[in-house]
C-alpha atoms as a PDB file:
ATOM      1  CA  UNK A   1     124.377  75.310  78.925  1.00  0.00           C
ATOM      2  CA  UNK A   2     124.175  78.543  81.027  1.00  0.00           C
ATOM      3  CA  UNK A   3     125.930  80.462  78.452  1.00  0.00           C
ATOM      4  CA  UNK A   4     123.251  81.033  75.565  1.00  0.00           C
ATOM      5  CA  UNK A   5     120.336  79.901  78.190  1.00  0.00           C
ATOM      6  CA  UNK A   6     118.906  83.213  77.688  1.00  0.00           C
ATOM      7  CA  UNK A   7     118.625  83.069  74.143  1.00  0.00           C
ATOM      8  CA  UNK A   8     116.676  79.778  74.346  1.00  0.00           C
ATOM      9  CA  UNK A   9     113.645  81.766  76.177  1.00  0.00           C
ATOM     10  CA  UNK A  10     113.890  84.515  74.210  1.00  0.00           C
ATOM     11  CA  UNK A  11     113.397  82.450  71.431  1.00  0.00           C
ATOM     12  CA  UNK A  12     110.382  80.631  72.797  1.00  0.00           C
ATOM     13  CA  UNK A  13     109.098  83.878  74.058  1.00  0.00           C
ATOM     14  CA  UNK A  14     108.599  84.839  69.626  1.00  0.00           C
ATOM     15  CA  UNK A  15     111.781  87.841  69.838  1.00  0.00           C
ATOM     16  CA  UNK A  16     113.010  87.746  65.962  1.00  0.00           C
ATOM     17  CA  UNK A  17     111.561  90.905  64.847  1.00  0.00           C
ATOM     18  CA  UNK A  18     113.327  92.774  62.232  1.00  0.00           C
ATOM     19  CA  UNK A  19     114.703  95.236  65.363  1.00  0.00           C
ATOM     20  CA  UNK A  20     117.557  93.443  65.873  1.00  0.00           C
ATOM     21  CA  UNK A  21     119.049  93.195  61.904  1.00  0.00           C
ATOM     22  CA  UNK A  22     121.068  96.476  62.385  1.00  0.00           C
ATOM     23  CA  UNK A  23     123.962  98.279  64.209  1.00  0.00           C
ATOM     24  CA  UNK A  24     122.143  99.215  67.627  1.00  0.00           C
ATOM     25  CA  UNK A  25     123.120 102.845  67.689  1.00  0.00           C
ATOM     26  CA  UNK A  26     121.558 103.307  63.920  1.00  0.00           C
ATOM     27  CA  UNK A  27     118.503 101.502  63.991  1.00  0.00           C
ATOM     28  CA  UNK A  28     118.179 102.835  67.062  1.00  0.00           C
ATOM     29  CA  UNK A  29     118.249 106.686  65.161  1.00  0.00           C
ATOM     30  CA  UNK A  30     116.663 105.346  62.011  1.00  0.00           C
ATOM     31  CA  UNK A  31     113.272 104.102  64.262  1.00  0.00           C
ATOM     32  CA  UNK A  32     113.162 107.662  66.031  1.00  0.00           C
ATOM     33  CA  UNK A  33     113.406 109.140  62.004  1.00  0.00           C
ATOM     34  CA  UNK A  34     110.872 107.081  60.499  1.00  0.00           C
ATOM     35  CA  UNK A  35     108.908 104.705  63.316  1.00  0.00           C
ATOM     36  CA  UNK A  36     110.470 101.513  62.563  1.00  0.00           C
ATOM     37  CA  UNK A  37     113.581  99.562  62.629  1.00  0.00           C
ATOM     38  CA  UNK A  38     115.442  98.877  59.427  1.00  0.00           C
ATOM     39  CA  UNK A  39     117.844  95.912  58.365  1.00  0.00           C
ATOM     40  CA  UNK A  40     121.373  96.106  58.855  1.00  0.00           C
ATOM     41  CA  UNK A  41     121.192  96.025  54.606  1.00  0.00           C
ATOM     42  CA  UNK A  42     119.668  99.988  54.911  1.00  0.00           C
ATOM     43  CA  UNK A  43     123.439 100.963  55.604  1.00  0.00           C
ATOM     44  CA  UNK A  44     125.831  98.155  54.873  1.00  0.00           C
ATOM     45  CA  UNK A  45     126.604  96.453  51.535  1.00  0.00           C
ATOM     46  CA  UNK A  46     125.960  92.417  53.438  1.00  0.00           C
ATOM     47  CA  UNK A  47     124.335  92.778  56.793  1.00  0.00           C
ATOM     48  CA  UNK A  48     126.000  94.278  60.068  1.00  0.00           C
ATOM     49  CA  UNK A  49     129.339  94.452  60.273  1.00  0.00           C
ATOM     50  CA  UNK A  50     130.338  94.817  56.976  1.00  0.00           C
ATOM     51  CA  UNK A  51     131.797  97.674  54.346  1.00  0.00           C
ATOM     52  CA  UNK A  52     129.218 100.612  54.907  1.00  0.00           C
ATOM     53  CA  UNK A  53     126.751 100.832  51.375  1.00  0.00           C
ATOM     54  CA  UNK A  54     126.667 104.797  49.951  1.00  0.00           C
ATOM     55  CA  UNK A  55     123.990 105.489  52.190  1.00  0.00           C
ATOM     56  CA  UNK A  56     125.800 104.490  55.036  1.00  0.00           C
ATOM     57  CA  UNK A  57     128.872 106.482  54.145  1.00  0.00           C
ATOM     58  CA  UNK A  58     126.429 109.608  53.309  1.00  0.00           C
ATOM     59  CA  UNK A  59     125.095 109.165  56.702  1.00  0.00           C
ATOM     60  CA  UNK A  60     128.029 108.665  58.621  1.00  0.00           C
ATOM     61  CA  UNK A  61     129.692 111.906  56.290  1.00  0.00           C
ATOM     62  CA  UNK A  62     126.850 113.939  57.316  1.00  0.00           C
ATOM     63  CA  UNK A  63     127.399 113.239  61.163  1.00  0.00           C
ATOM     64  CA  UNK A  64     125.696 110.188  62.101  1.00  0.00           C
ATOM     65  CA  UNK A  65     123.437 111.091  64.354  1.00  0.00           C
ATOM     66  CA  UNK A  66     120.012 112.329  64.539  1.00  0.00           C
ATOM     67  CA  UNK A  67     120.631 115.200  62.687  1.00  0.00           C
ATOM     68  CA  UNK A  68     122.075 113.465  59.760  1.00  0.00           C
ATOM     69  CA  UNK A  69     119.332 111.914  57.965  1.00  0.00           C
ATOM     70  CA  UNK A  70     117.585 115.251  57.475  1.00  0.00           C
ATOM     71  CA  UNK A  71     120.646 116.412  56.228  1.00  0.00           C
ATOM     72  CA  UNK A  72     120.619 113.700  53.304  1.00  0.00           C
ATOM     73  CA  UNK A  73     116.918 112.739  53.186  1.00  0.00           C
ATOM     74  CA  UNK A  74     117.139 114.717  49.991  1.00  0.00           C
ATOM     75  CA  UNK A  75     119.841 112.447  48.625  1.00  0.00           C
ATOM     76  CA  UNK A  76     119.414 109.373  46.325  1.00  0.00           C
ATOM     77  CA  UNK A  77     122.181 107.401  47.977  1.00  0.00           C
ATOM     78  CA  UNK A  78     121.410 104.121  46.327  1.00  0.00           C
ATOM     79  CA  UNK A  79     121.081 105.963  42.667  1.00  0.00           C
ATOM     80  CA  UNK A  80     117.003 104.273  42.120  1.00  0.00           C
ATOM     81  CA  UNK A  81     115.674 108.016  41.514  1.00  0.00           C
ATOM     82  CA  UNK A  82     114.247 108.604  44.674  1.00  0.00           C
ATOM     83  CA  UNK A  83     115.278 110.325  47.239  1.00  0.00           C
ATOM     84  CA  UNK A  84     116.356 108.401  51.015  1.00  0.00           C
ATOM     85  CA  UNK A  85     113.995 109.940  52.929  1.00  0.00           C
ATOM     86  CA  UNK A  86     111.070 108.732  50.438  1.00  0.00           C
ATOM     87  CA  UNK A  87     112.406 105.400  50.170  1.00  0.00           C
ATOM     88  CA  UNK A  88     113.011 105.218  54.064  1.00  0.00           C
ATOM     89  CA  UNK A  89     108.934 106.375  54.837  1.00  0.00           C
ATOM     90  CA  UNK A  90     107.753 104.100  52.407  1.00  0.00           C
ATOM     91  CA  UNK A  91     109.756 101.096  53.862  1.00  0.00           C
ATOM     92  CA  UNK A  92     111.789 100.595  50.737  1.00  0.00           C
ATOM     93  CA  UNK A  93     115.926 100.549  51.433  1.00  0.00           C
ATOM     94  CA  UNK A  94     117.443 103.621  50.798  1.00  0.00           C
ATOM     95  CA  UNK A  95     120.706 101.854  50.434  1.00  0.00           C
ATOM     96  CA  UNK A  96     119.580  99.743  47.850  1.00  0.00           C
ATOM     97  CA  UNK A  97     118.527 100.320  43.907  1.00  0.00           C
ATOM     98  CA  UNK A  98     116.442  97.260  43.343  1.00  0.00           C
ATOM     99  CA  UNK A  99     114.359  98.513  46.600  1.00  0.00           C
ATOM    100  CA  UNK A 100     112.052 101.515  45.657  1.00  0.00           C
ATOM    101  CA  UNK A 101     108.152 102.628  47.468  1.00  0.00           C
ATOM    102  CA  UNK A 102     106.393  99.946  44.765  1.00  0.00           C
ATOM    103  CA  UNK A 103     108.880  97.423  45.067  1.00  0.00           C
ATOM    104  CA  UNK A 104     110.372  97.193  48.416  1.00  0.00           C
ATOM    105  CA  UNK A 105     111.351  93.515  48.083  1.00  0.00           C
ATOM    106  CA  UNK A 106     111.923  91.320  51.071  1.00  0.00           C
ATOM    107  CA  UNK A 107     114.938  93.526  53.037  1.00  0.00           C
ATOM    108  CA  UNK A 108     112.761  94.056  56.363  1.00  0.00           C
ATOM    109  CA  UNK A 109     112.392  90.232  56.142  1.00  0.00           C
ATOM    110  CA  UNK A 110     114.874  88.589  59.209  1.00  0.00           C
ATOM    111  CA  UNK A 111     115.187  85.483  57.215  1.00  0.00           C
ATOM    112  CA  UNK A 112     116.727  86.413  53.850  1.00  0.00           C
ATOM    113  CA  UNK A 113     119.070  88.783  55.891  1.00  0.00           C
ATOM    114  CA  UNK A 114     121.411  86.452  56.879  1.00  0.00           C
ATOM    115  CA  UNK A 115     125.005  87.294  54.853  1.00  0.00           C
ATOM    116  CA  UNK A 116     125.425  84.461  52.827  1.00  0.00           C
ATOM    117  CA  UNK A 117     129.183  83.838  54.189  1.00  0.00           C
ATOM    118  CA  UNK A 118     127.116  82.654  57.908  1.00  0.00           C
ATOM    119  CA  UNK A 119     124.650  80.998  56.494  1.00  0.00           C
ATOM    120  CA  UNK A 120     127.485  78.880  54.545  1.00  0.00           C
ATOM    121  CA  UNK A 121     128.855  78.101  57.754  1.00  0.00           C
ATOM    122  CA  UNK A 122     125.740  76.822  59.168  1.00  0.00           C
ATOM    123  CA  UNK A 123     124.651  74.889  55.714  1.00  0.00           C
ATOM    124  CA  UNK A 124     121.663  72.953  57.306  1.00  0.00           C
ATOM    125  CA  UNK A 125     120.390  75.438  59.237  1.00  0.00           C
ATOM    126  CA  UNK A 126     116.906  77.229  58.091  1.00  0.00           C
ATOM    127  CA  UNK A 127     115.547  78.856  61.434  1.00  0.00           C
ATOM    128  CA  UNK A 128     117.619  82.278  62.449  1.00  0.00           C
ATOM    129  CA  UNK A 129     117.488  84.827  65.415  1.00  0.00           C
ATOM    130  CA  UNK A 130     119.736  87.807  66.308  1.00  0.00           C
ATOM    131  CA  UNK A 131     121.082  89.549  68.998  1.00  0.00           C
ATOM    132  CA  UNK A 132     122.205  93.199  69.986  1.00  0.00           C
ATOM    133  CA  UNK A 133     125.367  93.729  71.371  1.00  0.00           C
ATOM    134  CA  UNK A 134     124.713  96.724  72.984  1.00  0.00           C
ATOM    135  CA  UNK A 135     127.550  97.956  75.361  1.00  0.00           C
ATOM    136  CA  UNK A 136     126.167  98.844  78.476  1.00  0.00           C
ATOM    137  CA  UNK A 137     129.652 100.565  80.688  1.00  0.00           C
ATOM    138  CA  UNK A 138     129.616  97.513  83.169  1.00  0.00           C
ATOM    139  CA  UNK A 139     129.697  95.481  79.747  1.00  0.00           C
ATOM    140  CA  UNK A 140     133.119  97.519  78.856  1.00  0.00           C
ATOM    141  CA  UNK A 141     134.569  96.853  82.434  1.00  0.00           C
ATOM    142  CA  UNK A 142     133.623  93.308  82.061  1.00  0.00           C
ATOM    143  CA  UNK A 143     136.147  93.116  78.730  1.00  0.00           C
ATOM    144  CA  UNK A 144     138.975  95.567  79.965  1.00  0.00           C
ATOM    145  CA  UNK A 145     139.369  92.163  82.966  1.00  0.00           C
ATOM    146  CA  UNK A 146     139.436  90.076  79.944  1.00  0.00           C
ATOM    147  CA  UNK A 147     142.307  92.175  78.155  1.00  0.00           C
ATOM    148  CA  UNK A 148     139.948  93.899  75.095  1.00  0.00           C
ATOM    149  CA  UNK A 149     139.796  97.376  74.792  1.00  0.00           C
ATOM    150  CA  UNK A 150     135.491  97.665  74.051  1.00  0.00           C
ATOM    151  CA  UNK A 151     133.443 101.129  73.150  1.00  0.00           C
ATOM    152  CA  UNK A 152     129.829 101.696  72.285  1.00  0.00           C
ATOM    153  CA  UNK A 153     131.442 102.125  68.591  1.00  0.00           C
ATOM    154  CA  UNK A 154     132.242  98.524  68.820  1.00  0.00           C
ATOM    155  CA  UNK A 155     128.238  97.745  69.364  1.00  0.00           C
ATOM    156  CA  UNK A 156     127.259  94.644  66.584  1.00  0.00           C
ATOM    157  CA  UNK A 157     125.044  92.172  65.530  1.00  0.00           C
ATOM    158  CA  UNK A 158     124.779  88.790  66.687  1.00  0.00           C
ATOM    159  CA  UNK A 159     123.935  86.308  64.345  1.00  0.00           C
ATOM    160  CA  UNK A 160     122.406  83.052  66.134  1.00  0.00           C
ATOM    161  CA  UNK A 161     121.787  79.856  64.068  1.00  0.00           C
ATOM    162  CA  UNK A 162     119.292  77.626  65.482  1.00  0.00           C
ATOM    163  CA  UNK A 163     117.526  73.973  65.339  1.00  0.00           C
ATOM    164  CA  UNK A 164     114.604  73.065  67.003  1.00  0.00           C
ATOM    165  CA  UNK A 165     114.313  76.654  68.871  1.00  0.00           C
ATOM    166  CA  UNK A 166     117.585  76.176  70.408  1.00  0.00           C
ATOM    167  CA  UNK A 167     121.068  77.750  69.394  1.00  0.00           C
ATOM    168  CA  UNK A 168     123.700  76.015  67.870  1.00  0.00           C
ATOM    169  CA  UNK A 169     126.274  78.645  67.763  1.00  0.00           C
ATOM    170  CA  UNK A 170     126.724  81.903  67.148  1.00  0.00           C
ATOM    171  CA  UNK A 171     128.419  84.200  64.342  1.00  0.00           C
ATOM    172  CA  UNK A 172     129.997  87.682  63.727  1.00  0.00           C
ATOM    173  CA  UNK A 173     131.247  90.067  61.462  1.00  0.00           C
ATOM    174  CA  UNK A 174     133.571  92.969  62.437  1.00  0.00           C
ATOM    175  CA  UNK A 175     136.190  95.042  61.289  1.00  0.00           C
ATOM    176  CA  UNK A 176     139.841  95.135  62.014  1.00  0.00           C
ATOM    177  CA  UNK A 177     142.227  97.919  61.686  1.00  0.00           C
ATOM    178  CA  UNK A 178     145.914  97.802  60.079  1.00  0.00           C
ATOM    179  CA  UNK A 179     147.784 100.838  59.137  1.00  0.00           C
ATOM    180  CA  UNK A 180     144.955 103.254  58.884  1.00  0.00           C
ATOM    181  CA  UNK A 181     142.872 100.713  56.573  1.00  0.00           C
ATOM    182  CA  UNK A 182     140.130  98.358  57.435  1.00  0.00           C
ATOM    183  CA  UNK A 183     139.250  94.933  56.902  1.00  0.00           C
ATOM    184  CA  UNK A 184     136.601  92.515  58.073  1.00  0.00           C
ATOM    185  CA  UNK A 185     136.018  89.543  59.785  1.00  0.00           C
ATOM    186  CA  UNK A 186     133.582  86.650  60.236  1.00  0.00           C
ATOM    187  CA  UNK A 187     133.819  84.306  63.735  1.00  0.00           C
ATOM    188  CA  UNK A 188     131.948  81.678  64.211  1.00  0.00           C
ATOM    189  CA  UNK A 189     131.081  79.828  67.573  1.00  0.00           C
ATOM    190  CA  UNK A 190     130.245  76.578  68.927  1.00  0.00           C
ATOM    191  CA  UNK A 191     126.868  76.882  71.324  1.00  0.00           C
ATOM    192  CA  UNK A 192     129.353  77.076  74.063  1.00  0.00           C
ATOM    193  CA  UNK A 193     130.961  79.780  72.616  1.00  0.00           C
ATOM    194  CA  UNK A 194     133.699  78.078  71.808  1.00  0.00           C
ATOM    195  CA  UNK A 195     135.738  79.463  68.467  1.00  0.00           C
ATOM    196  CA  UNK A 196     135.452  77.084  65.309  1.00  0.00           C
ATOM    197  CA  UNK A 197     136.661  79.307  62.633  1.00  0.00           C
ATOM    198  CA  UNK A 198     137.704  83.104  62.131  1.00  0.00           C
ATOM    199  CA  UNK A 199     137.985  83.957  58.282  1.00  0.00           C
ATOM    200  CA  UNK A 200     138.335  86.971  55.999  1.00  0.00           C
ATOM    201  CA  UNK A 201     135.220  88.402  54.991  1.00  0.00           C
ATOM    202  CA  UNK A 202     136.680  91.070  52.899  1.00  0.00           C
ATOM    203  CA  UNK A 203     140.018  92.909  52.484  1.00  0.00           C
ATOM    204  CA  UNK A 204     139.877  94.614  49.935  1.00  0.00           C
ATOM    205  CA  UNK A 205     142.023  97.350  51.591  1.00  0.00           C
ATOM    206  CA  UNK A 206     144.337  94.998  53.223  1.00  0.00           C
ATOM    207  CA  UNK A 207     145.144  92.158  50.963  1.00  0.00           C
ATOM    208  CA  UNK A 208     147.740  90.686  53.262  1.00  0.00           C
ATOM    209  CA  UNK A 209     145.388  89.952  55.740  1.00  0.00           C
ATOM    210  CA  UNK A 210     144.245  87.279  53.590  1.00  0.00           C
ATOM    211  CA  UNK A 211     145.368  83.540  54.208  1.00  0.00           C
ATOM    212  CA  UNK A 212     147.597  84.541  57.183  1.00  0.00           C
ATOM    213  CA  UNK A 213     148.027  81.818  59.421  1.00  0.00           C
ATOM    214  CA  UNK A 214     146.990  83.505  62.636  1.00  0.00           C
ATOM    215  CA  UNK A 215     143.415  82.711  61.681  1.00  0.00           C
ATOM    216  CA  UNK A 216     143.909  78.891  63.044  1.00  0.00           C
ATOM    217  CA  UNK A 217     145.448  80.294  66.144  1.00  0.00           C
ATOM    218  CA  UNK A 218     142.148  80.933  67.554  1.00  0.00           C
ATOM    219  CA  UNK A 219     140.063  77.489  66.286  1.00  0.00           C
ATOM    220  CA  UNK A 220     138.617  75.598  69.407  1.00  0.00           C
ATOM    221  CA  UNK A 221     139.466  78.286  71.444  1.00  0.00           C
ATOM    222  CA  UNK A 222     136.806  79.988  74.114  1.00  0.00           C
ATOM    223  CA  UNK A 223     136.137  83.597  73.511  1.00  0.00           C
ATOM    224  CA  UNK A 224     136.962  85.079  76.952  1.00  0.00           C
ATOM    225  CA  UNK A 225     140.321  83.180  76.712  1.00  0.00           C
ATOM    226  CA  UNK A 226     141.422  84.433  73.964  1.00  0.00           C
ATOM    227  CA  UNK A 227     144.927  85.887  73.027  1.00  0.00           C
ATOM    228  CA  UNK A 228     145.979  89.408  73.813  1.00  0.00           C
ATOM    229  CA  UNK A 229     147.749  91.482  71.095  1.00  0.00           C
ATOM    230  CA  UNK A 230     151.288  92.586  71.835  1.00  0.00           C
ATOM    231  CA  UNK A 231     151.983  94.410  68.999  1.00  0.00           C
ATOM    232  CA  UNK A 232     151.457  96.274  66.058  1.00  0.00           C
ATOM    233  CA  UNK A 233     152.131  93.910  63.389  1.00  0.00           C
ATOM    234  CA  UNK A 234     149.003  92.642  60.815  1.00  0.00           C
ATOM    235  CA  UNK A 235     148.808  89.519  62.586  1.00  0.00           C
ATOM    236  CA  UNK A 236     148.891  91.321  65.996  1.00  0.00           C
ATOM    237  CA  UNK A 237     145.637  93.420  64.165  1.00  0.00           C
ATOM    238  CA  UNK A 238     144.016  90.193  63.533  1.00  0.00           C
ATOM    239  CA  UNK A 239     144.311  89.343  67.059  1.00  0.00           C
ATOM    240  CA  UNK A 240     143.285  92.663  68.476  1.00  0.00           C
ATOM    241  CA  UNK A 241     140.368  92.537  66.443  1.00  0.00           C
ATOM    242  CA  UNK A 242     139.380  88.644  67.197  1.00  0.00           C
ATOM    243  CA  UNK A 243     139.969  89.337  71.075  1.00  0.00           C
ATOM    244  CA  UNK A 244     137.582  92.564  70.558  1.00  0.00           C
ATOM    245  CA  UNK A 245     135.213  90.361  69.096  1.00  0.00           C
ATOM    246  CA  UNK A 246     135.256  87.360  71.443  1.00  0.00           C
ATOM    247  CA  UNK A 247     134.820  89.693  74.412  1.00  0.00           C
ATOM    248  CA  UNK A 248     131.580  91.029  73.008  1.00  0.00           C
ATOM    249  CA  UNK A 249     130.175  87.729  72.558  1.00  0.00           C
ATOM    250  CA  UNK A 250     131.392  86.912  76.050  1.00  0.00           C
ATOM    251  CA  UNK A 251     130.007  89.908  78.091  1.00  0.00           C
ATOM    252  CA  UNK A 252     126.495  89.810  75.959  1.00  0.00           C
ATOM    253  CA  UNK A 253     125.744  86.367  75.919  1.00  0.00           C
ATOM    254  CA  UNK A 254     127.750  84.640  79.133  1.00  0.00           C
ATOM    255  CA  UNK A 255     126.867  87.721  81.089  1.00  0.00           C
ATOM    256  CA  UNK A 256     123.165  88.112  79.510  1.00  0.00           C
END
């Protein structure tokens, strides 16, 4: 299976360190703040991809960039009593209340990261890994020949179920747009990348996007063959974001 080959190796090589549990671009500025990488958890409310936690909105308010934890290391984002930039030195989540410097509970741990809506989808499954998708340009060339529109903002986690040290699929939450709100996603993937289901993860802001029937369009379908969106309609947001999606899972993991 040449497609998730690589991912075999690196698992074999040890690679499922806690660097890889949160959006690239942040951990990426959260290690060069404090001198390690957080979980996905330190800015969103269920692991990457999904609604950003208070310190993840304070962070993104305040610039989101290098700059902008200084700017709200002061802060108590999570409401505990102590201040982020406390919380983040000691290795306790400032995103999260029940996570202080003497109790920092289990969020740097990879294995109890996993949002509960993947690891439902992969019931039997005890053993995870993740995966970057980090946009290099050739990356965003690679999806503009397969129709999707890709940026570095559209960087993610993989999430990568596997038995016996070898994949069995792959998963991935996201966001999709519709009239200025957002909602989010969860695909999930054979091991040959194939689609087997694309569900609502939350839409809170965009209740019609729930139990449209789009969502089956996509089943048993491979992600760099999926459908292009023609329009602006909800369903055609569904499809921009699932195409979005697949083509990041394509150009990371085919093209790895």
């Amino acid at each position: 299976m040449r497609g998730l080959k690589p991912l075999i190796l690196t698992v074999l090589l040890g690679s499922t360190s806690a660097a890889a549990w949160a959006t690239p671009a942040t951990a990426r500025l959260y290690q060069h703040e404090y001198g390690y990488t957080p979980s996905c958890n330190a800015c969103h409310s269920s692991g990457g991809g999904t609604e950003l936690n208070q310190y993840g909105k304070d962070l993104k308010a305040a610039g989101h960039n290098r700059q902008a934890f200084a700017k709200v290391a002061a802060k108590d984002s999570d409401g505990d009593g102590v201040p982020n930039a406390v919380e983040a030195k000691a290795k306790a989540n400032p995103g999260d209340k029940q996570s202080t410097p003497k109790s920092p509970g289990n969020w740097l741990d990879p294995n109890s990261l996993i949002p509960k809506e993947v690891r439902a989808e992969f019931a039997a499954v005890r053993q995870w890994m993740t995966r970057d998708g980090v946009l290099t340009d050739a990356d965003i060339k690679a999806a503009a020949v397969l129709g999707a529109a890709l940026s570095k903002a559209d960087e993610n986690t993989i999430y990568i179920p596997l038995e016996n040290q070898r994949p069995m699929g792959t998963a991935l939450i996201f966001p999709a747009k519709h009239g200025g709100k957002t909602f989010y996603l969860l695909m999930t993937t054979d091991r040959q990348l194939v689609v087997t289901k694309v569900q609502v993860l939350n839409a809170e802001q965009v209740p019609a996007a729930k139990g449209l029937a789009v969502y089956k369009r996509f089943e048993r379908v491979a992600v760099d063959k999926l459908p292009i969106a023609k329009s602006n309609t909800l369903d055609d947001a569904v499809i921009r974001a699932v195409k979005q999606a697949g083509s990041l899972l394509h150009v990371r993991l085919k093209g790895a």
